[in-house]
PDB file of N, CA and C in Angstrom:
ATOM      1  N   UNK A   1      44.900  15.494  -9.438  1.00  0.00           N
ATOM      2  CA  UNK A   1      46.296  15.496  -9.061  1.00  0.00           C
ATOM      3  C   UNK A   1      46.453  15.833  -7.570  1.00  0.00           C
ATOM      4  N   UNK A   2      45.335  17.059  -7.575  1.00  0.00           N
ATOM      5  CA  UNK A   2      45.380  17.343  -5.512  1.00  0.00           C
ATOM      6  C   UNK A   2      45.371  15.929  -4.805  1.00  0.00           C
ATOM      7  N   UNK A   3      44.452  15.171  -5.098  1.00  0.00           N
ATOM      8  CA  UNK A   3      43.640  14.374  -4.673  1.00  0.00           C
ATOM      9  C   UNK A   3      44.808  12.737  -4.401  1.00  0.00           C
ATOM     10  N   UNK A   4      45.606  12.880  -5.504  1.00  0.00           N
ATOM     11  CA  UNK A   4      46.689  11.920  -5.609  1.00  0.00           C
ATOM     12  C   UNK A   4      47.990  12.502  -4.695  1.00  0.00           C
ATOM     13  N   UNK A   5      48.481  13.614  -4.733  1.00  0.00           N
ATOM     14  CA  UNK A   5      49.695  13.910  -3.508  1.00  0.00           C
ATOM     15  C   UNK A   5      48.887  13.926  -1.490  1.00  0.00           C
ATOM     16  N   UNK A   6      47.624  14.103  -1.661  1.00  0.00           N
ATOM     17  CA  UNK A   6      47.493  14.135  -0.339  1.00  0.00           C
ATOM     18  C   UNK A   6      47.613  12.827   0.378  1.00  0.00           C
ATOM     19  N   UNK A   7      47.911  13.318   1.787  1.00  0.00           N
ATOM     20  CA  UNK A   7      48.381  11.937   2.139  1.00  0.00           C
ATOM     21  C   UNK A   7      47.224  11.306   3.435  1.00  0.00           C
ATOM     22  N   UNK A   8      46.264  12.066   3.625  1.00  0.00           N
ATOM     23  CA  UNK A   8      45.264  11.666   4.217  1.00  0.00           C
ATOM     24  C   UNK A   8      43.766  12.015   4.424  1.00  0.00           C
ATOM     25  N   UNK A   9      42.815  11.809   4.433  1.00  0.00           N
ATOM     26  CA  UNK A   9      41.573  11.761   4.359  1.00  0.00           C
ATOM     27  C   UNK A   9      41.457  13.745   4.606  1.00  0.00           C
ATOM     28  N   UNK A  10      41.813  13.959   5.624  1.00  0.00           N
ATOM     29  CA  UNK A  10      41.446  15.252   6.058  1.00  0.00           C
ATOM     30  C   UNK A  10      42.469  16.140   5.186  1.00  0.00           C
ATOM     31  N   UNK A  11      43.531  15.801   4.130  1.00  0.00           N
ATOM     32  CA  UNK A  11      44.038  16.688   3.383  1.00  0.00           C
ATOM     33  C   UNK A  11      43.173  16.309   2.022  1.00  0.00           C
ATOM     34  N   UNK A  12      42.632  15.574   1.938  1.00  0.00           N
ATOM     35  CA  UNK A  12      42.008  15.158   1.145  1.00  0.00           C
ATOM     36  C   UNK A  12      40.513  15.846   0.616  1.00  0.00           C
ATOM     37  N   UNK A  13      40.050  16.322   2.063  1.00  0.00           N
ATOM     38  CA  UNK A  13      38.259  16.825   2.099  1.00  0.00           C
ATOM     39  C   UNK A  13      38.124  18.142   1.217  1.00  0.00           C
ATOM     40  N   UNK A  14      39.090  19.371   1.397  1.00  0.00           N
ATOM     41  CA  UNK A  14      38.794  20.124   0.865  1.00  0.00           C
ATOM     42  C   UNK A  14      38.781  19.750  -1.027  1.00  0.00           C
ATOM     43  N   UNK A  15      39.699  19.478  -1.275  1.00  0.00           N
ATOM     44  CA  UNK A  15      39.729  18.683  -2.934  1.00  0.00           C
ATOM     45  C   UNK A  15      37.982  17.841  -3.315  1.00  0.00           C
ATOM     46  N   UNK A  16      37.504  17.233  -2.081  1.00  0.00           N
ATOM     47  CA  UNK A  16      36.440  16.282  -2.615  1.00  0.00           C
ATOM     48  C   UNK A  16      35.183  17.634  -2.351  1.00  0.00           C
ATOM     49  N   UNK A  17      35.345  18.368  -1.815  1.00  0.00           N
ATOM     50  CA  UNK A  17      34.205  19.141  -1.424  1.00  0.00           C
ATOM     51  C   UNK A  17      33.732  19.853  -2.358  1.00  0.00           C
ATOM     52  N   UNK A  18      35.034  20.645  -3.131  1.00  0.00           N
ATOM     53  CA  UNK A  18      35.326  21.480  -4.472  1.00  0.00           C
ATOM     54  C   UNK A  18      34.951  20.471  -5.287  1.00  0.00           C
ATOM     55  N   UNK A  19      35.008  19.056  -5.849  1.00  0.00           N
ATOM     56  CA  UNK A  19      34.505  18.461  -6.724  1.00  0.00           C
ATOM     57  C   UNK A  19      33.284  17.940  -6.567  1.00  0.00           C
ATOM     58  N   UNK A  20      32.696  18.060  -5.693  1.00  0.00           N
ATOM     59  CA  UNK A  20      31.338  17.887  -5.429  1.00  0.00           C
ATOM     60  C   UNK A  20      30.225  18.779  -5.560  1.00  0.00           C
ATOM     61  N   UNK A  21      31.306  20.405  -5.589  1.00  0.00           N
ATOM     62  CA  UNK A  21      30.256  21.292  -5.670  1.00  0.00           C
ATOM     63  C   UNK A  21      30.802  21.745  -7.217  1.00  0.00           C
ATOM     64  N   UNK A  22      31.204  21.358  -7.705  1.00  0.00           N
ATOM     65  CA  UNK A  22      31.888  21.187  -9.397  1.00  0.00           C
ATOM     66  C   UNK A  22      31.077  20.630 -10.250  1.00  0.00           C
ATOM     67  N   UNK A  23      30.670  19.032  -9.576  1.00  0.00           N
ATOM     68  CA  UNK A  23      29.538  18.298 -10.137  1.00  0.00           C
ATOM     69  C   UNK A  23      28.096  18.553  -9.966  1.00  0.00           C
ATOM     70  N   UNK A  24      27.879  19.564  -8.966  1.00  0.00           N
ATOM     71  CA  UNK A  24      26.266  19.994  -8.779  1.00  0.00           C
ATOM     72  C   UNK A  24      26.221  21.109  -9.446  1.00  0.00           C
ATOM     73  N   UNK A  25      27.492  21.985  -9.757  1.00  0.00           N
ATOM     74  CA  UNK A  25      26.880  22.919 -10.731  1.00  0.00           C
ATOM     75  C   UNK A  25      26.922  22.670 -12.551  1.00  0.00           C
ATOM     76  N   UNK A  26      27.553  21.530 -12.648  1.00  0.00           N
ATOM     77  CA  UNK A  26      27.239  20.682 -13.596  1.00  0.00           C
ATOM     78  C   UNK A  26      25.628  20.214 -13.891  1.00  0.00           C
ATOM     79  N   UNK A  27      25.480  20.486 -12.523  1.00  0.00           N
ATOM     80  CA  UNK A  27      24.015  19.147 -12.744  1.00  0.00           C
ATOM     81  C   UNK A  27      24.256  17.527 -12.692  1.00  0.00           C
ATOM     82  N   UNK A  28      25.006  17.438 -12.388  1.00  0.00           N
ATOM     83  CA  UNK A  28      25.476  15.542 -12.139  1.00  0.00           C
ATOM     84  C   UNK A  28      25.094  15.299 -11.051  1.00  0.00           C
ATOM     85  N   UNK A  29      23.937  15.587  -9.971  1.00  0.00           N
ATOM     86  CA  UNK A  29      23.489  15.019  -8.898  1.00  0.00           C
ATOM     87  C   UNK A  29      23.480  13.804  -8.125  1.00  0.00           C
ATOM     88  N   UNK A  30      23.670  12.526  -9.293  1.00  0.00           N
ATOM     89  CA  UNK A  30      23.757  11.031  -8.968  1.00  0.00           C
ATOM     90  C   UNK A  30      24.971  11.520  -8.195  1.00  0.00           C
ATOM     91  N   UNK A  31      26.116  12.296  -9.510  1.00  0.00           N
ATOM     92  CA  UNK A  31      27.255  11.653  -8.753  1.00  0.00           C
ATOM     93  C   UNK A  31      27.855  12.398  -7.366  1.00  0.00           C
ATOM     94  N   UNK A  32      27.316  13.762  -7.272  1.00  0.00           N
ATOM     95  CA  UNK A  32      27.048  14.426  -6.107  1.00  0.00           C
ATOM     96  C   UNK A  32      26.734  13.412  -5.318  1.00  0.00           C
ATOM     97  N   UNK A  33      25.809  12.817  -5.092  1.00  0.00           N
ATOM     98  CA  UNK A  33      25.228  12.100  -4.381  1.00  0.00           C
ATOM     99  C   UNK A  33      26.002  11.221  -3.470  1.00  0.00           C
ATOM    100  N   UNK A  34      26.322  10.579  -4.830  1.00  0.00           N
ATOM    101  CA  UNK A  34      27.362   9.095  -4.459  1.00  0.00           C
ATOM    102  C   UNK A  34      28.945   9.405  -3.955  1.00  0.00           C
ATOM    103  N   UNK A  35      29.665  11.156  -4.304  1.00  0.00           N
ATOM    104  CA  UNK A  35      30.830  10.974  -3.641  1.00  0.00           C
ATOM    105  C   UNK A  35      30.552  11.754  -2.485  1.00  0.00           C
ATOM    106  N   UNK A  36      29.680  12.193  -2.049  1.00  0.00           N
ATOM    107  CA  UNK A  36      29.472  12.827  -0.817  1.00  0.00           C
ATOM    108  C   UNK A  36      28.823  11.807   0.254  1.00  0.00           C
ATOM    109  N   UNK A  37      28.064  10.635  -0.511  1.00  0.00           N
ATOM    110  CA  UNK A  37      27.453   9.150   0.479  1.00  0.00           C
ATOM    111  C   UNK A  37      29.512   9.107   0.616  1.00  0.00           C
ATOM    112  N   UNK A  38      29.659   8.517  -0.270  1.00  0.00           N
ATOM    113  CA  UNK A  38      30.969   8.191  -0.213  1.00  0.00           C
ATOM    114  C   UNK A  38      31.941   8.403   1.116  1.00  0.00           C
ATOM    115  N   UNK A  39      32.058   9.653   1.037  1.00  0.00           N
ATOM    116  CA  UNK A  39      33.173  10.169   2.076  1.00  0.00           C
ATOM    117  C   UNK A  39      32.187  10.517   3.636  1.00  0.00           C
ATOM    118  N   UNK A  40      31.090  10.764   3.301  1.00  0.00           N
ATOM    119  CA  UNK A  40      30.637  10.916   4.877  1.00  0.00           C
ATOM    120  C   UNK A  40      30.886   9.399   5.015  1.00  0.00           C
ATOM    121  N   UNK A  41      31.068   8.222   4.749  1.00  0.00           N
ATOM    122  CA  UNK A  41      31.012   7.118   5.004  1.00  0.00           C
ATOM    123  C   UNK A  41      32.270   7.271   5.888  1.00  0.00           C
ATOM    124  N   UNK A  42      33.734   7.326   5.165  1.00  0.00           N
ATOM    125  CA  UNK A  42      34.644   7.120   5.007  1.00  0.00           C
ATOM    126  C   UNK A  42      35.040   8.098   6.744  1.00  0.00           C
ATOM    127  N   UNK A  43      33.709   9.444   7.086  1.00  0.00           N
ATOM    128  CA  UNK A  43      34.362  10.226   7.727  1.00  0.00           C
ATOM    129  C   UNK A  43      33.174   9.609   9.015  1.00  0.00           C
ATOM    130  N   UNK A  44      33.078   8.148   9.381  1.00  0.00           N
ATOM    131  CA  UNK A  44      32.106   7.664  10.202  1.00  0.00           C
ATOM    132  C   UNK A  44      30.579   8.340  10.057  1.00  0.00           C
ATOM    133  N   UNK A  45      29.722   8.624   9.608  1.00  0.00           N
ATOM    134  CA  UNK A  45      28.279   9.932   9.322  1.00  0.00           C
ATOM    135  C   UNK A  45      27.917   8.180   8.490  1.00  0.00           C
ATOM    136  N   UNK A  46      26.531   8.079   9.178  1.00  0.00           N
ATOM    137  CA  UNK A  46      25.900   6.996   8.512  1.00  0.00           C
ATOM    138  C   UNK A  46      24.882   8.159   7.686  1.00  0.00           C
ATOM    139  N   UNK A  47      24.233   7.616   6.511  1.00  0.00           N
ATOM    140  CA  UNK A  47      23.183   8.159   5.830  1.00  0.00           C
ATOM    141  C   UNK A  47      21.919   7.139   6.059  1.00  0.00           C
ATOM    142  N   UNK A  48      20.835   7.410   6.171  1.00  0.00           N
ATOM    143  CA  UNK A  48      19.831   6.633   6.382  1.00  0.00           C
ATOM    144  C   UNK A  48      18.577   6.823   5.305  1.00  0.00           C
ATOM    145  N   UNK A  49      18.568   5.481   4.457  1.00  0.00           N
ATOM    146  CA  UNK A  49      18.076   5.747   3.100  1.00  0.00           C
ATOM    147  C   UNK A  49      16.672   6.383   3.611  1.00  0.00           C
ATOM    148  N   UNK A  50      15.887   6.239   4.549  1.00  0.00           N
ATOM    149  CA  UNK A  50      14.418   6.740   4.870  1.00  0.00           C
ATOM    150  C   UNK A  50      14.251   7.208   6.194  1.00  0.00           C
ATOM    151  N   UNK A  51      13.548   7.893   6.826  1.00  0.00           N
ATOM    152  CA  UNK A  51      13.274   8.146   8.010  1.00  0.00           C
ATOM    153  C   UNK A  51      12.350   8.832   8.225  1.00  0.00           C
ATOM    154  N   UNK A  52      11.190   8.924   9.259  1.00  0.00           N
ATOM    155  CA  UNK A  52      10.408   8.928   9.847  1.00  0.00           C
ATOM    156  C   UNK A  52      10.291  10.641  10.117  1.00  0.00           C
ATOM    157  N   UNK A  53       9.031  11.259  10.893  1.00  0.00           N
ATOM    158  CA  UNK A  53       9.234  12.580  10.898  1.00  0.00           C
ATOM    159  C   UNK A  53       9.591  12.542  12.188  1.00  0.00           C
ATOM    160  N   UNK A  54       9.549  11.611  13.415  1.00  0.00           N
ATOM    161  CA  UNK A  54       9.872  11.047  14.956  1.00  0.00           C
ATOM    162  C   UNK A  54      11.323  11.416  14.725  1.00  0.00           C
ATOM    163  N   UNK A  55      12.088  10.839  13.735  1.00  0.00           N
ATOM    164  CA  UNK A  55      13.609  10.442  13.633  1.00  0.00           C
ATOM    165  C   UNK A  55      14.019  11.823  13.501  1.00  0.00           C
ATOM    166  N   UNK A  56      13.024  12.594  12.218  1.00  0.00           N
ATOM    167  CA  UNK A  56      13.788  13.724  11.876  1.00  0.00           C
ATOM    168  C   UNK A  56      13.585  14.906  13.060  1.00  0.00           C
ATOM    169  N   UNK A  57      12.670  14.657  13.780  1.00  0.00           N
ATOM    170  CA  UNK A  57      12.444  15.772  15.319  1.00  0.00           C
ATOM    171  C   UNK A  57      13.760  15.382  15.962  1.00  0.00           C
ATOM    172  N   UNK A  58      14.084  14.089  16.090  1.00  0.00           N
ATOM    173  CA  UNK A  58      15.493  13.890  17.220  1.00  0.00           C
ATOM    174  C   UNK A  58      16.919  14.319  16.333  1.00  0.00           C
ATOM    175  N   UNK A  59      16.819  13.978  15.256  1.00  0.00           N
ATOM    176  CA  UNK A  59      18.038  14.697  14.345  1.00  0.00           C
ATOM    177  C   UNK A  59      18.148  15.974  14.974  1.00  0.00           C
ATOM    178  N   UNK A  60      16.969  16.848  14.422  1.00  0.00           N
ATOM    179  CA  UNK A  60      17.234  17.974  14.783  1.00  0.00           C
ATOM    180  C   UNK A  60      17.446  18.724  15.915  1.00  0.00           C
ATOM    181  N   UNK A  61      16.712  17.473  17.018  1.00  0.00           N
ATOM    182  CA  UNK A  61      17.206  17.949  18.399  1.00  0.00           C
ATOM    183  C   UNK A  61      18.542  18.155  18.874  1.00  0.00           C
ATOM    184  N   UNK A  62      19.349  16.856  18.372  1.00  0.00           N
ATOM    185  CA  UNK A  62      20.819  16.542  18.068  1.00  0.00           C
ATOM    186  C   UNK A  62      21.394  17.262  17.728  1.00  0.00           C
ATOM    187  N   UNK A  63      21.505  18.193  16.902  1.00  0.00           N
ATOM    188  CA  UNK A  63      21.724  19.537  15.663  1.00  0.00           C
ATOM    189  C   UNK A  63      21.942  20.401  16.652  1.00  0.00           C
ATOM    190  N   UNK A  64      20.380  20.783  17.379  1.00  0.00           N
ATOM    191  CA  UNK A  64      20.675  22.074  17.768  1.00  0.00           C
ATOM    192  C   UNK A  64      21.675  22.062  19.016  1.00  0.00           C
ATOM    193  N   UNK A  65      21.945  20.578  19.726  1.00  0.00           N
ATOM    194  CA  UNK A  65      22.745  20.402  21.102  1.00  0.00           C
ATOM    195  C   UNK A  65      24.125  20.917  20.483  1.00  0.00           C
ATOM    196  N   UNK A  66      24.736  19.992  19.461  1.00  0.00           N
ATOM    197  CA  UNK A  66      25.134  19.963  19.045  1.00  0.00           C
ATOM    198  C   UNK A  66      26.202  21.540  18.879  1.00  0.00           C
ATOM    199  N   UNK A  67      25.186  22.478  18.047  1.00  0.00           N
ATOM    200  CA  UNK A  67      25.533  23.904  17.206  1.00  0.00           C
ATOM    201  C   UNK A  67      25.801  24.235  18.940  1.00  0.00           C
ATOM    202  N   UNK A  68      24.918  24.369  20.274  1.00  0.00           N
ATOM    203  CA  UNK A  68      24.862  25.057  21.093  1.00  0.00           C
ATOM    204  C   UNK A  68      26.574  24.763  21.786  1.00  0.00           C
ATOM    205  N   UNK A  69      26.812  23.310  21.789  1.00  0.00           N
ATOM    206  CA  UNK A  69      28.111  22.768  22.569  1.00  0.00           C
ATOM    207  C   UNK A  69      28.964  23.867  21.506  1.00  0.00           C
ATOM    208  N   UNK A  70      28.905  23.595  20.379  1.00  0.00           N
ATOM    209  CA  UNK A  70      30.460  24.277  19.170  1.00  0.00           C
ATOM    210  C   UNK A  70      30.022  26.352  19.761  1.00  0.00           C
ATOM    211  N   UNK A  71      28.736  26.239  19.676  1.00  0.00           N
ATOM    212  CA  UNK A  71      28.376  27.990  20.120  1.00  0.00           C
ATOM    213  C   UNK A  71      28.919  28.629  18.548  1.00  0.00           C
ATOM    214  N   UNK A  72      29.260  29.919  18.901  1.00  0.00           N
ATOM    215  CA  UNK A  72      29.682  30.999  18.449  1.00  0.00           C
ATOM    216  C   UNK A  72      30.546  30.992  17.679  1.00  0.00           C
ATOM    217  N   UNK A  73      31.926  30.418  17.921  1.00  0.00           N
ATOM    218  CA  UNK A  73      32.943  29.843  17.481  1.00  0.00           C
ATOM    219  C   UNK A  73      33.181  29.277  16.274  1.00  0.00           C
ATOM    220  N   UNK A  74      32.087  28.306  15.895  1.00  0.00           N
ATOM    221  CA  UNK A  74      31.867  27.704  14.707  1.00  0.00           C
ATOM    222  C   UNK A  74      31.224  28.512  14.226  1.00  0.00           C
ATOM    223  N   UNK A  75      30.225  29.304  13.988  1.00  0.00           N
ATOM    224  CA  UNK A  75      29.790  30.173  13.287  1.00  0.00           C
ATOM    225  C   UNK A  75      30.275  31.274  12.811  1.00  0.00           C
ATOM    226  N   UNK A  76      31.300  31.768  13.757  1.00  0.00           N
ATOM    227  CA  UNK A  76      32.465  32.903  13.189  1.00  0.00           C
ATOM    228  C   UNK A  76      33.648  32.219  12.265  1.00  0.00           C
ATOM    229  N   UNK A  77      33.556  30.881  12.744  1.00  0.00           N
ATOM    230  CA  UNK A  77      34.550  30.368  11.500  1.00  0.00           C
ATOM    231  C   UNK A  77      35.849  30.623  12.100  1.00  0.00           C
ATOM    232  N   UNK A  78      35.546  30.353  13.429  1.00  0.00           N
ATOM    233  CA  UNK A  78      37.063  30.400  14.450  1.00  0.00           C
ATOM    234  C   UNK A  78      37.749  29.300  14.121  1.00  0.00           C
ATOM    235  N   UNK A  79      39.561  29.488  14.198  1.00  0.00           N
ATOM    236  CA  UNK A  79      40.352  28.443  13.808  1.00  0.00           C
ATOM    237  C   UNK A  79      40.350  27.146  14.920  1.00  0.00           C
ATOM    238  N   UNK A  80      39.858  28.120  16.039  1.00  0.00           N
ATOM    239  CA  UNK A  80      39.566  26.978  17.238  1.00  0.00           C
ATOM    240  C   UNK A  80      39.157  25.806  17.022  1.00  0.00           C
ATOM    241  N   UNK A  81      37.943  25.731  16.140  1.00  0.00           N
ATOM    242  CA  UNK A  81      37.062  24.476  16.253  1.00  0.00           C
ATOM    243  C   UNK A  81      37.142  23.792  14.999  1.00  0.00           C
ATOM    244  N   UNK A  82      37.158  22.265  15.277  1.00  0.00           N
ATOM    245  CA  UNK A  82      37.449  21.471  14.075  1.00  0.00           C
ATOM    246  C   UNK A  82      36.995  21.311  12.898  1.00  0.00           C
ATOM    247  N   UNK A  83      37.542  21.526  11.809  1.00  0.00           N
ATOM    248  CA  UNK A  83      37.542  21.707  10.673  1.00  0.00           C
ATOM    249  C   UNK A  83      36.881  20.405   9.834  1.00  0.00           C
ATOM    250  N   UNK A  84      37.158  19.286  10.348  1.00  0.00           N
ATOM    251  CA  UNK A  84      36.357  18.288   9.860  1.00  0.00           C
ATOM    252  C   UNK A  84      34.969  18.442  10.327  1.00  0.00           C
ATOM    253  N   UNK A  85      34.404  19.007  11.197  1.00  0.00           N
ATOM    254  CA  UNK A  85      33.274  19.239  11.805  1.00  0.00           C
ATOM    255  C   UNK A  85      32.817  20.323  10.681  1.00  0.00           C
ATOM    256  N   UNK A  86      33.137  21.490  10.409  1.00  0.00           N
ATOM    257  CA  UNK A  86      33.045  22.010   9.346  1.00  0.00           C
ATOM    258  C   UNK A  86      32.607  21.521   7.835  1.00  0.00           C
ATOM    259  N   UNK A  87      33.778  21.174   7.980  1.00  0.00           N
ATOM    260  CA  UNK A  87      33.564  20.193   6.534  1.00  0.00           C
ATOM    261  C   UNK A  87      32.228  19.202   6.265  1.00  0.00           C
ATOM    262  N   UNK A  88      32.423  18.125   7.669  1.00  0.00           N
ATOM    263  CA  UNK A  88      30.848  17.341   7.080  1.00  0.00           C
ATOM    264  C   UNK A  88      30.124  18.210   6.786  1.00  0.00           C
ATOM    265  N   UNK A  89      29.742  19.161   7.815  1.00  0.00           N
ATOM    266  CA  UNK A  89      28.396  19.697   7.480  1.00  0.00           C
ATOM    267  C   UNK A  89      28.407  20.631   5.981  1.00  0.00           C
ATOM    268  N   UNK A  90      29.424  20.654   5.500  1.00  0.00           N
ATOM    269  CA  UNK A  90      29.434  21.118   4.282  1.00  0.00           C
ATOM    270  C   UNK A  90      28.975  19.943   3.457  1.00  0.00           C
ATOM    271  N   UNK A  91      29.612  18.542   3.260  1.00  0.00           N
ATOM    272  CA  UNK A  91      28.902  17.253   2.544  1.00  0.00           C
ATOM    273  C   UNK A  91      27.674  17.453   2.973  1.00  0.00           C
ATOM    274  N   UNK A  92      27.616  17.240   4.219  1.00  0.00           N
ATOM    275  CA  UNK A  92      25.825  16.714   4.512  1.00  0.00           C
ATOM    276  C   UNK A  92      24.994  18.332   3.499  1.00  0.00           C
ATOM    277  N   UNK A  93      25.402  19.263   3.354  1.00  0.00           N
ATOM    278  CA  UNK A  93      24.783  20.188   2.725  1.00  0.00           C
ATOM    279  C   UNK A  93      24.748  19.809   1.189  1.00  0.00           C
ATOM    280  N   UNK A  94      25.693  19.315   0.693  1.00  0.00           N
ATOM    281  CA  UNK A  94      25.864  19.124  -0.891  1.00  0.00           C
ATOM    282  C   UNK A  94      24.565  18.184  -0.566  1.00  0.00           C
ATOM    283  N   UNK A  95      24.805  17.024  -0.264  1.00  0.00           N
ATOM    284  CA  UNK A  95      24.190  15.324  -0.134  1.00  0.00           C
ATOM    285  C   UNK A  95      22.617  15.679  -0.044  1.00  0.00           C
ATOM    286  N   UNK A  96      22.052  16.787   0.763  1.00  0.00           N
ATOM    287  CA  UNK A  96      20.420  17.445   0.759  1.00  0.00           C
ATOM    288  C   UNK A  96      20.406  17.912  -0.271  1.00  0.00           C
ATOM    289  N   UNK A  97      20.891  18.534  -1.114  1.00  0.00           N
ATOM    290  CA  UNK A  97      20.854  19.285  -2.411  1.00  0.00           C
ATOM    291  C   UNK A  97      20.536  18.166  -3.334  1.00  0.00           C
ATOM    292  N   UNK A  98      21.132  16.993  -3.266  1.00  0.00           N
ATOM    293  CA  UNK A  98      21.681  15.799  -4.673  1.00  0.00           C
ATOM    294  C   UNK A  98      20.320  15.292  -4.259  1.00  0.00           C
ATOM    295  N   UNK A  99      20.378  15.203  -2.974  1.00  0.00           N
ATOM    296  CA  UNK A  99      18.792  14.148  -2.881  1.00  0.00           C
ATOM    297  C   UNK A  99      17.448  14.815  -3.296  1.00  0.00           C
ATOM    298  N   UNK A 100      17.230  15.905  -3.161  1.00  0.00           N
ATOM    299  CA  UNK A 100      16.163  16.584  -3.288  1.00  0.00           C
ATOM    300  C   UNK A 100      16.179  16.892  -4.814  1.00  0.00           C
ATOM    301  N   UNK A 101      17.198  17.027  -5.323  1.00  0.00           N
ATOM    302  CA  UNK A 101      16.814  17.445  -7.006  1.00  0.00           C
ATOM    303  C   UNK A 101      17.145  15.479  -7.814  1.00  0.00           C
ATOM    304  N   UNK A 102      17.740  15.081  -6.702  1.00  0.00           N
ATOM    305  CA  UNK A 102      17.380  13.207  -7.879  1.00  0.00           C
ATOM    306  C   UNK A 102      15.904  12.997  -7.459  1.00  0.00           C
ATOM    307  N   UNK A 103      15.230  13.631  -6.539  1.00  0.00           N
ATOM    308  CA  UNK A 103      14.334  13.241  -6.194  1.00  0.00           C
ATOM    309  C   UNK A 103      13.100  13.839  -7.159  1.00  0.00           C
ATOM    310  N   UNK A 104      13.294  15.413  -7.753  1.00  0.00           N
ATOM    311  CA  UNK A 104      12.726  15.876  -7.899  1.00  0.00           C
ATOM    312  C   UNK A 104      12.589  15.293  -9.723  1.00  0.00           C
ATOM    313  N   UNK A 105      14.080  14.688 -10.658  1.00  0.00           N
ATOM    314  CA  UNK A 105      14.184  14.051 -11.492  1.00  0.00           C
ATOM    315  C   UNK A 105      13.655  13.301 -11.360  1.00  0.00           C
ATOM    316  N   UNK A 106      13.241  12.308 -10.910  1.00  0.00           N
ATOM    317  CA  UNK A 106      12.760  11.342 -10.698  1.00  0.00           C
ATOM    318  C   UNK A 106      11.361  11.016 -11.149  1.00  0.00           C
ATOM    319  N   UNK A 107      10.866  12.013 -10.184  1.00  0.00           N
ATOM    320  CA  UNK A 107       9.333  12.356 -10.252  1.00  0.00           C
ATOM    321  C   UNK A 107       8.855  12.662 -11.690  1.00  0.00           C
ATOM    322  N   UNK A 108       9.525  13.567 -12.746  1.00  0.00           N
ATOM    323  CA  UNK A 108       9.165  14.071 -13.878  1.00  0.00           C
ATOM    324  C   UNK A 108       8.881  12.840 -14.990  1.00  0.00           C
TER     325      UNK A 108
END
């Protein structure tokens, strides 16, 4: 019903975030998976089905520029800094969780 009165993507995130972490403590990981691919889509964040350990050194180089530009601020959870910025990195946190345990299903 949240999900139906909001009227745009960013009133929208907190509702999909809560149902994403609704469905992982379910154990529904696919679908973890698929509404968190989903909306990082929706919030420009490409996912890249494979990558290299080269790729994952520059990710993380990216990361840390990244945390250093936001600083302090974002980590205190200041109202200053953007909240959608927040938020992905909350998906991209569910989306490592879904992949690593479909992954780990998988295997068995």
């Amino acid at each position: 019903m949240t999900l139906e009165k909001a009227r745009c993507l960013d009133d929208q995130l907190p509702s999909y975030l809560l149902l994403s972490q609704i469905l992982q403590a379910q154990g529904k990981v696919n679908d973890v998976y698929d509404s968190c691919s989903t909306i990082l889509t929706e919030l420009g964040e490409s996912i890249p089905v494979t990558y290299t350990l080269s790729e994952s050194s520059e990710m993380l180089e990216e990361t840390l520029k990244m945390y250093e530009e936001v600083g302090d601020k974002w980590l205190k959870g200041e109202k200053t800094v953007d909240k959608t910025l927040q938020t992905t990195l909350q998906f991209y946190n569910l989306i490592v969780l879904a992949s690593y345990f479909c992954k780990s299903y998988s295997m068995v």
